[in-house]
PDB file of N, CA and C in Angstrom:
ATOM      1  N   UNK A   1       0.810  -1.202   0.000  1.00  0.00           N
ATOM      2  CA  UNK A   1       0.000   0.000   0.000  1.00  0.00           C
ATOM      3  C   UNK A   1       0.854   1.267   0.000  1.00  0.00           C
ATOM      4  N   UNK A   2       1.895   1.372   0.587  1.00  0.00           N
ATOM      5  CA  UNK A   2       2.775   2.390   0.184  1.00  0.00           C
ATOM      6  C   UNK A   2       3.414   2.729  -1.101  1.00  0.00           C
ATOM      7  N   UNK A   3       3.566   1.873  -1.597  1.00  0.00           N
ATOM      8  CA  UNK A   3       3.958   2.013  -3.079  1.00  0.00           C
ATOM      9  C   UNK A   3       2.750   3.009  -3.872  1.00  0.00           C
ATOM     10  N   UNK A   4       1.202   2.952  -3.385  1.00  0.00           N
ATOM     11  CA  UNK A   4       0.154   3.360  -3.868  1.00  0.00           C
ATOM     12  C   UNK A   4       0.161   4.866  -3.822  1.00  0.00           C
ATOM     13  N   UNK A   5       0.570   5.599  -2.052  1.00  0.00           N
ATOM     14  CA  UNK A   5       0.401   6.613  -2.433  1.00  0.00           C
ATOM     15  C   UNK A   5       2.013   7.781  -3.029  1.00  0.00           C
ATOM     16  N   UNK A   6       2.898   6.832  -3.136  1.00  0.00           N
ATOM     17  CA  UNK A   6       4.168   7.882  -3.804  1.00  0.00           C
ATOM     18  C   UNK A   6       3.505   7.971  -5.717  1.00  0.00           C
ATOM     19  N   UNK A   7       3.255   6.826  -5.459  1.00  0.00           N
ATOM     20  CA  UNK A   7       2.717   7.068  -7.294  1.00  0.00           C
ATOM     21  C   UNK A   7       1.200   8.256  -7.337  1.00  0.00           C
ATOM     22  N   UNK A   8       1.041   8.351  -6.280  1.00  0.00           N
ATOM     23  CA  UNK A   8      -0.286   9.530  -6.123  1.00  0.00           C
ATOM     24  C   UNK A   8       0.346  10.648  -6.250  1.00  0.00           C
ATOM     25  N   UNK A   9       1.215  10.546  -5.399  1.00  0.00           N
ATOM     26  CA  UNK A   9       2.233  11.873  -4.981  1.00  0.00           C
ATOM     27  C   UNK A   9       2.675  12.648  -6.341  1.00  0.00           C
ATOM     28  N   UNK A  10       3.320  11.598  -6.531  1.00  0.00           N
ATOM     29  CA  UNK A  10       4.163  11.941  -8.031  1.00  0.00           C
ATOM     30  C   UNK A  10       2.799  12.401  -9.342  1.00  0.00           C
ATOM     31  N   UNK A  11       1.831  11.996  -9.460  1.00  0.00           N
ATOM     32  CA  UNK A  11       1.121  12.181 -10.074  1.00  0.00           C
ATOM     33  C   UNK A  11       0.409  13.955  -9.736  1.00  0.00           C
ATOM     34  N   UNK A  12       0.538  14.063  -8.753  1.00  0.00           N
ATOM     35  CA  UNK A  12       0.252  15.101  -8.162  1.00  0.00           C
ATOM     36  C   UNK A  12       1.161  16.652  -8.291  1.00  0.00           C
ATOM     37  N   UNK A  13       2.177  15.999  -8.181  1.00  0.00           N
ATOM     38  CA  UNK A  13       3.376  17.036  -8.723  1.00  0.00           C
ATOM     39  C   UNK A  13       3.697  16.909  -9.834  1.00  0.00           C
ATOM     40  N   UNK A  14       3.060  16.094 -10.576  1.00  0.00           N
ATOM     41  CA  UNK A  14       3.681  16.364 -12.320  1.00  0.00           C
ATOM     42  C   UNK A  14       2.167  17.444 -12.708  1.00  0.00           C
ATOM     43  N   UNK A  15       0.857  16.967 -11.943  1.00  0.00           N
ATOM     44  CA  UNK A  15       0.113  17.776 -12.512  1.00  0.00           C
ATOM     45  C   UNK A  15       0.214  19.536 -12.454  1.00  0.00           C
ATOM     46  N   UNK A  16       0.572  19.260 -11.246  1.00  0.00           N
ATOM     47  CA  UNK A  16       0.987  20.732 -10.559  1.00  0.00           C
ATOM     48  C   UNK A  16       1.983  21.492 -11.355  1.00  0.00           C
ATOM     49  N   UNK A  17       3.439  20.723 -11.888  1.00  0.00           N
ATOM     50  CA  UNK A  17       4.326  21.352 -12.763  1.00  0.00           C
ATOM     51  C   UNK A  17       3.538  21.395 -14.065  1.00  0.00           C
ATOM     52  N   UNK A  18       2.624  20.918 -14.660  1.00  0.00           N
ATOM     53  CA  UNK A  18       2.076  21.113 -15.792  1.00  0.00           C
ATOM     54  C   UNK A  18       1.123  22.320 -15.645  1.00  0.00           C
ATOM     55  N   UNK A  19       0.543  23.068 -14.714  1.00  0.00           N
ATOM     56  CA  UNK A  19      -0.466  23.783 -14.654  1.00  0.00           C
ATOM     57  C   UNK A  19       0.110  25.019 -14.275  1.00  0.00           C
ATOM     58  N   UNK A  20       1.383  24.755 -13.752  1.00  0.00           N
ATOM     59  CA  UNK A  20       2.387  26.007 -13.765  1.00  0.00           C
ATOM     60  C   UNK A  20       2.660  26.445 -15.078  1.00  0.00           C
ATOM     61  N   UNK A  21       3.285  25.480 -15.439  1.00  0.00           N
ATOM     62  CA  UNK A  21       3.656  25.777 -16.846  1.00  0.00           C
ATOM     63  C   UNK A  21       2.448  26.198 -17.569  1.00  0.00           C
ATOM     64  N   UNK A  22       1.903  26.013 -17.853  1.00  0.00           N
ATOM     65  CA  UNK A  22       0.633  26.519 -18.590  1.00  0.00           C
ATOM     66  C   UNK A  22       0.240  27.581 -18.125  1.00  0.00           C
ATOM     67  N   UNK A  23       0.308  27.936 -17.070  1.00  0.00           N
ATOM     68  CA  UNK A  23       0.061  29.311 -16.692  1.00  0.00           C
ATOM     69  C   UNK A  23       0.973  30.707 -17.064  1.00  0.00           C
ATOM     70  N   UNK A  24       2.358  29.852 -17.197  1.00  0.00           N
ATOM     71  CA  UNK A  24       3.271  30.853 -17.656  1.00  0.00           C
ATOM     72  C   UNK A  24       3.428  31.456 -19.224  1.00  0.00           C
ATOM     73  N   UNK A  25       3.251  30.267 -19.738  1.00  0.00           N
ATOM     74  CA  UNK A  25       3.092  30.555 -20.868  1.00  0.00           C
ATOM     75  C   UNK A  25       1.488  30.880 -21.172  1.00  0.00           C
ATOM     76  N   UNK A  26       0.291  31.157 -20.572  1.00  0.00           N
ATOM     77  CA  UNK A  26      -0.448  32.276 -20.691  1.00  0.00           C
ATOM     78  C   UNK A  26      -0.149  33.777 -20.296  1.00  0.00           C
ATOM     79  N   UNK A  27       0.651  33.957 -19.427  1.00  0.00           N
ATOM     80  CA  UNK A  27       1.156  34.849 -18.923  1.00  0.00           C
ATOM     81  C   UNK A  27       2.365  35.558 -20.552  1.00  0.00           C
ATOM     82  N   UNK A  28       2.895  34.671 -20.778  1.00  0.00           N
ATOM     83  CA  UNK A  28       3.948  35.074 -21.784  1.00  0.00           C
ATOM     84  C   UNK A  28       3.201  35.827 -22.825  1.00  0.00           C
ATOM     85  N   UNK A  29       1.795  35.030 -23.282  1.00  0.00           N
ATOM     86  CA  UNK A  29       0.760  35.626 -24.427  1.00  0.00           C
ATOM     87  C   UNK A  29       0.562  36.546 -24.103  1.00  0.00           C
ATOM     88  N   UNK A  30      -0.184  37.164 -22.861  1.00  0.00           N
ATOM     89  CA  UNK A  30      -0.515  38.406 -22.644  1.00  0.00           C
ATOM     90  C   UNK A  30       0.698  39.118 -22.904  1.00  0.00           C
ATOM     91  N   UNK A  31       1.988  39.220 -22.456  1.00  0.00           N
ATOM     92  CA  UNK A  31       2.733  40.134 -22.674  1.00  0.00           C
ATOM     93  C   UNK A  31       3.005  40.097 -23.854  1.00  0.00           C
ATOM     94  N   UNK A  32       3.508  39.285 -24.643  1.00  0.00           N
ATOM     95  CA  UNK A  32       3.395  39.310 -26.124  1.00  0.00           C
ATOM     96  C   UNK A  32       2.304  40.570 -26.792  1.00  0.00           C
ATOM     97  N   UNK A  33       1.299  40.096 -26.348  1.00  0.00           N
ATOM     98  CA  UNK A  33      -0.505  40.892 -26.852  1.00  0.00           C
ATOM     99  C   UNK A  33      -0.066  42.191 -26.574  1.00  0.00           C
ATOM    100  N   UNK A  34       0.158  42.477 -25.170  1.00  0.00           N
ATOM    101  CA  UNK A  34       0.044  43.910 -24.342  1.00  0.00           C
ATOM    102  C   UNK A  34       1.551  44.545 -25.726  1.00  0.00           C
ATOM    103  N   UNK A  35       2.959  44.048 -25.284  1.00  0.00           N
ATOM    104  CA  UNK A  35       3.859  44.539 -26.228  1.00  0.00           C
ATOM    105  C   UNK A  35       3.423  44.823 -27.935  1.00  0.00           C
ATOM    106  N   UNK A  36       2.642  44.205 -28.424  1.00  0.00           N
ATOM    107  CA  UNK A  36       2.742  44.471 -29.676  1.00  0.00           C
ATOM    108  C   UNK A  36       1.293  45.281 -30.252  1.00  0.00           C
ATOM    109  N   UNK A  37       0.376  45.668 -29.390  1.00  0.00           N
ATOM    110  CA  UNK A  37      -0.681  46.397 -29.249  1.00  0.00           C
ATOM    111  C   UNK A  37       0.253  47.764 -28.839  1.00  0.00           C
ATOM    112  N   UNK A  38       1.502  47.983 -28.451  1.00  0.00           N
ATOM    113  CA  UNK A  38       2.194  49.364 -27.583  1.00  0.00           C
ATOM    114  C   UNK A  38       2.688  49.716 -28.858  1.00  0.00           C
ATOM    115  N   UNK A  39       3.104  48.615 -29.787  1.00  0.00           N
ATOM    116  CA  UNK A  39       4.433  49.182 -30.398  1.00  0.00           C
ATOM    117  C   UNK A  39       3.286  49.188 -32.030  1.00  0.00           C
ATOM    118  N   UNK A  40       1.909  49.287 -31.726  1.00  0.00           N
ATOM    119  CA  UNK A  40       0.995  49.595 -33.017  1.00  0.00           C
ATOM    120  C   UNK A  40       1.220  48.221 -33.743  1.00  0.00           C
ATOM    121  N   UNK A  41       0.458  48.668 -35.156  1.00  0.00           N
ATOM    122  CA  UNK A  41       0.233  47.725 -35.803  1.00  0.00           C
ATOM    123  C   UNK A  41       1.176  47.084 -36.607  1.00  0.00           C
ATOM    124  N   UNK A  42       1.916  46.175 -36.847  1.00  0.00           N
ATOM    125  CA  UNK A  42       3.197  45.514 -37.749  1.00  0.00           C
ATOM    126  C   UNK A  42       3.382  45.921 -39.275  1.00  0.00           C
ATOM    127  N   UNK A  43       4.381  45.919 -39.379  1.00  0.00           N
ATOM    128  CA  UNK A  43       4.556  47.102 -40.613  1.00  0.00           C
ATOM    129  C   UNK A  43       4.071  45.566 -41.993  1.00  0.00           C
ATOM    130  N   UNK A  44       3.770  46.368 -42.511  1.00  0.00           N
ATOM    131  CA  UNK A  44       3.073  45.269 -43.889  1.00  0.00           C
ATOM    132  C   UNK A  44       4.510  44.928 -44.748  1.00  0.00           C
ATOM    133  N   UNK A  45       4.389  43.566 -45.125  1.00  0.00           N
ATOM    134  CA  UNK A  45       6.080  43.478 -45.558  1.00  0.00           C
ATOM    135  C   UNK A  45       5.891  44.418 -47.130  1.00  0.00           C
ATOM    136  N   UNK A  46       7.447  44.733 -47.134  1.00  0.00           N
ATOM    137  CA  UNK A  46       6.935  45.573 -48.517  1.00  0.00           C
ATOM    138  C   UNK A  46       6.716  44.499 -50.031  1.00  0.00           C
ATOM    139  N   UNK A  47       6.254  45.301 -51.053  1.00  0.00           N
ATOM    140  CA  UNK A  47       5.777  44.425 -52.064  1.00  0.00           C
ATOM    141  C   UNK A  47       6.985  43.822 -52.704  1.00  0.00           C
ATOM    142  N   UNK A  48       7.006  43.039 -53.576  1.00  0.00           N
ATOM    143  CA  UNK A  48       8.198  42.392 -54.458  1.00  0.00           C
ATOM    144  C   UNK A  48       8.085  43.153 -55.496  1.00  0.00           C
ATOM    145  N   UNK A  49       9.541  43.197 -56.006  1.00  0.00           N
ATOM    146  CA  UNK A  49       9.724  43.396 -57.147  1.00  0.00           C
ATOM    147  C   UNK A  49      10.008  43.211 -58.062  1.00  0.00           C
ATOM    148  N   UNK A  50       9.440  43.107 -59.768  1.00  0.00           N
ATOM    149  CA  UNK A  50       9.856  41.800 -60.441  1.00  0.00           C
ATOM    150  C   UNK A  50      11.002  42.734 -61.175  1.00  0.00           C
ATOM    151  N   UNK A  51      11.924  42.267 -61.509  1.00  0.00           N
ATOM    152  CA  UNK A  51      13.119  42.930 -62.320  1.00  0.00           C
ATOM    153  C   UNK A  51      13.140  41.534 -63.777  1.00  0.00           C
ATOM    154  N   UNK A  52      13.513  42.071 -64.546  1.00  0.00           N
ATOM    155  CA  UNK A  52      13.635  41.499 -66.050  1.00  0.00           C
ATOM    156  C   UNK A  52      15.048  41.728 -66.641  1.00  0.00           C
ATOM    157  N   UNK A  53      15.142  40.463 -67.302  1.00  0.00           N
ATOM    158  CA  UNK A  53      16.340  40.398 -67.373  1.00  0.00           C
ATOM    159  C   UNK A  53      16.444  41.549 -69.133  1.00  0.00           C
ATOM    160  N   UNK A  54      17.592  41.181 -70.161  1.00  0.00           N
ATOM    161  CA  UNK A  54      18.161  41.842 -71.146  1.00  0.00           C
ATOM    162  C   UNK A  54      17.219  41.462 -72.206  1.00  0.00           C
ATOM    163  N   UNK A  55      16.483  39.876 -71.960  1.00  0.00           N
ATOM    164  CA  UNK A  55      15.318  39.646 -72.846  1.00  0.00           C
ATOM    165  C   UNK A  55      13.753  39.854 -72.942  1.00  0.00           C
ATOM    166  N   UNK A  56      13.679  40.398 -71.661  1.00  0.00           N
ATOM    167  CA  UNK A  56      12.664  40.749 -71.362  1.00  0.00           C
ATOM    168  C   UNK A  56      12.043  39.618 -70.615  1.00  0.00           C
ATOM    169  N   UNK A  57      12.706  38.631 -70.099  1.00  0.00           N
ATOM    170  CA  UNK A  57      11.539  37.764 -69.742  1.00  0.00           C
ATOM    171  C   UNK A  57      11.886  38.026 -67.934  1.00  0.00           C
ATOM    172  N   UNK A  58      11.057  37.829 -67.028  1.00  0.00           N
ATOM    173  CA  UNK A  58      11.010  38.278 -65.542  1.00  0.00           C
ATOM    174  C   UNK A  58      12.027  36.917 -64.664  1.00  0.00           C
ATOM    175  N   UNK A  59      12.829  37.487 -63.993  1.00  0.00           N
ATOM    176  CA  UNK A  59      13.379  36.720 -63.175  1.00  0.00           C
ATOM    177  C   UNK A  59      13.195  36.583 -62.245  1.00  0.00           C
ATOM    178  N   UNK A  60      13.575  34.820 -61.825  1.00  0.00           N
ATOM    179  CA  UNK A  60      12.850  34.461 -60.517  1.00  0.00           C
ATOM    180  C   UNK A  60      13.406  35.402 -59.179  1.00  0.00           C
ATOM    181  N   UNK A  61      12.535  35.099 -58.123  1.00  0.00           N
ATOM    182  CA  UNK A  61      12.700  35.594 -56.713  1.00  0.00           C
ATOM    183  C   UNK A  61      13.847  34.637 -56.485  1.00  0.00           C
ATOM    184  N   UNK A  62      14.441  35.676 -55.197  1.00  0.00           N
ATOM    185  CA  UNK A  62      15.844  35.171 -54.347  1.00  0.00           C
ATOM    186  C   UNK A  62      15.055  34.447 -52.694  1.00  0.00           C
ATOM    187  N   UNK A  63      16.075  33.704 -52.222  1.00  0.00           N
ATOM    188  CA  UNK A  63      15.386  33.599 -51.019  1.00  0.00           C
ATOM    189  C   UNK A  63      15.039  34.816 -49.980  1.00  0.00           C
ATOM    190  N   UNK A  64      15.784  35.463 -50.582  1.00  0.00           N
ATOM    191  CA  UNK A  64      15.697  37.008 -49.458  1.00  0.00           C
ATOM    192  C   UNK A  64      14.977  37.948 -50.011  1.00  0.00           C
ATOM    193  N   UNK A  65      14.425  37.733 -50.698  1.00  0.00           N
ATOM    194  CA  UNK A  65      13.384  38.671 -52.128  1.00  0.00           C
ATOM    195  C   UNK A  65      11.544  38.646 -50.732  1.00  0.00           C
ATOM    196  N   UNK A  66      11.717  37.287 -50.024  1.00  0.00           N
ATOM    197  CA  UNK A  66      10.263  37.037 -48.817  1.00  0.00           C
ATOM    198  C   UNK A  66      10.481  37.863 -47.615  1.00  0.00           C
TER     199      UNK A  66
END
């Protein structure tokens, strides 16, 4: 019967570290929310631009073109 309640125990403190955790990282969202509501609305990425080559036909995007 002792064996019964350490496995309670333990069950008990893993729930507990899980509900912490979850709490923190609700906590993290709000500040996230609150910070990026301060600092306004996120700048819109700017548009692409297609450049063409000597034949006229359009060249592809770079990875750094996103």
């Amino acid at each position: 019967m002792a064996g019964n309640s350490r496995t309670t125990f333990a069950k008990r403190q893993k729930e507990r570290a899980r509900q912490e955790k979850q709490a923190e990282k609700a906590q993290r969202r709000v500040q996230r929310k609150q910070q990026q509501e301060e600092t306004g609305t996120p700048e819109k990425p700017k548009d692409l631009v297609v450049t063409y080559d000597e034949e006229g036909q359009p060249q592809g995007f770079g990875f750094h073109d996103f």
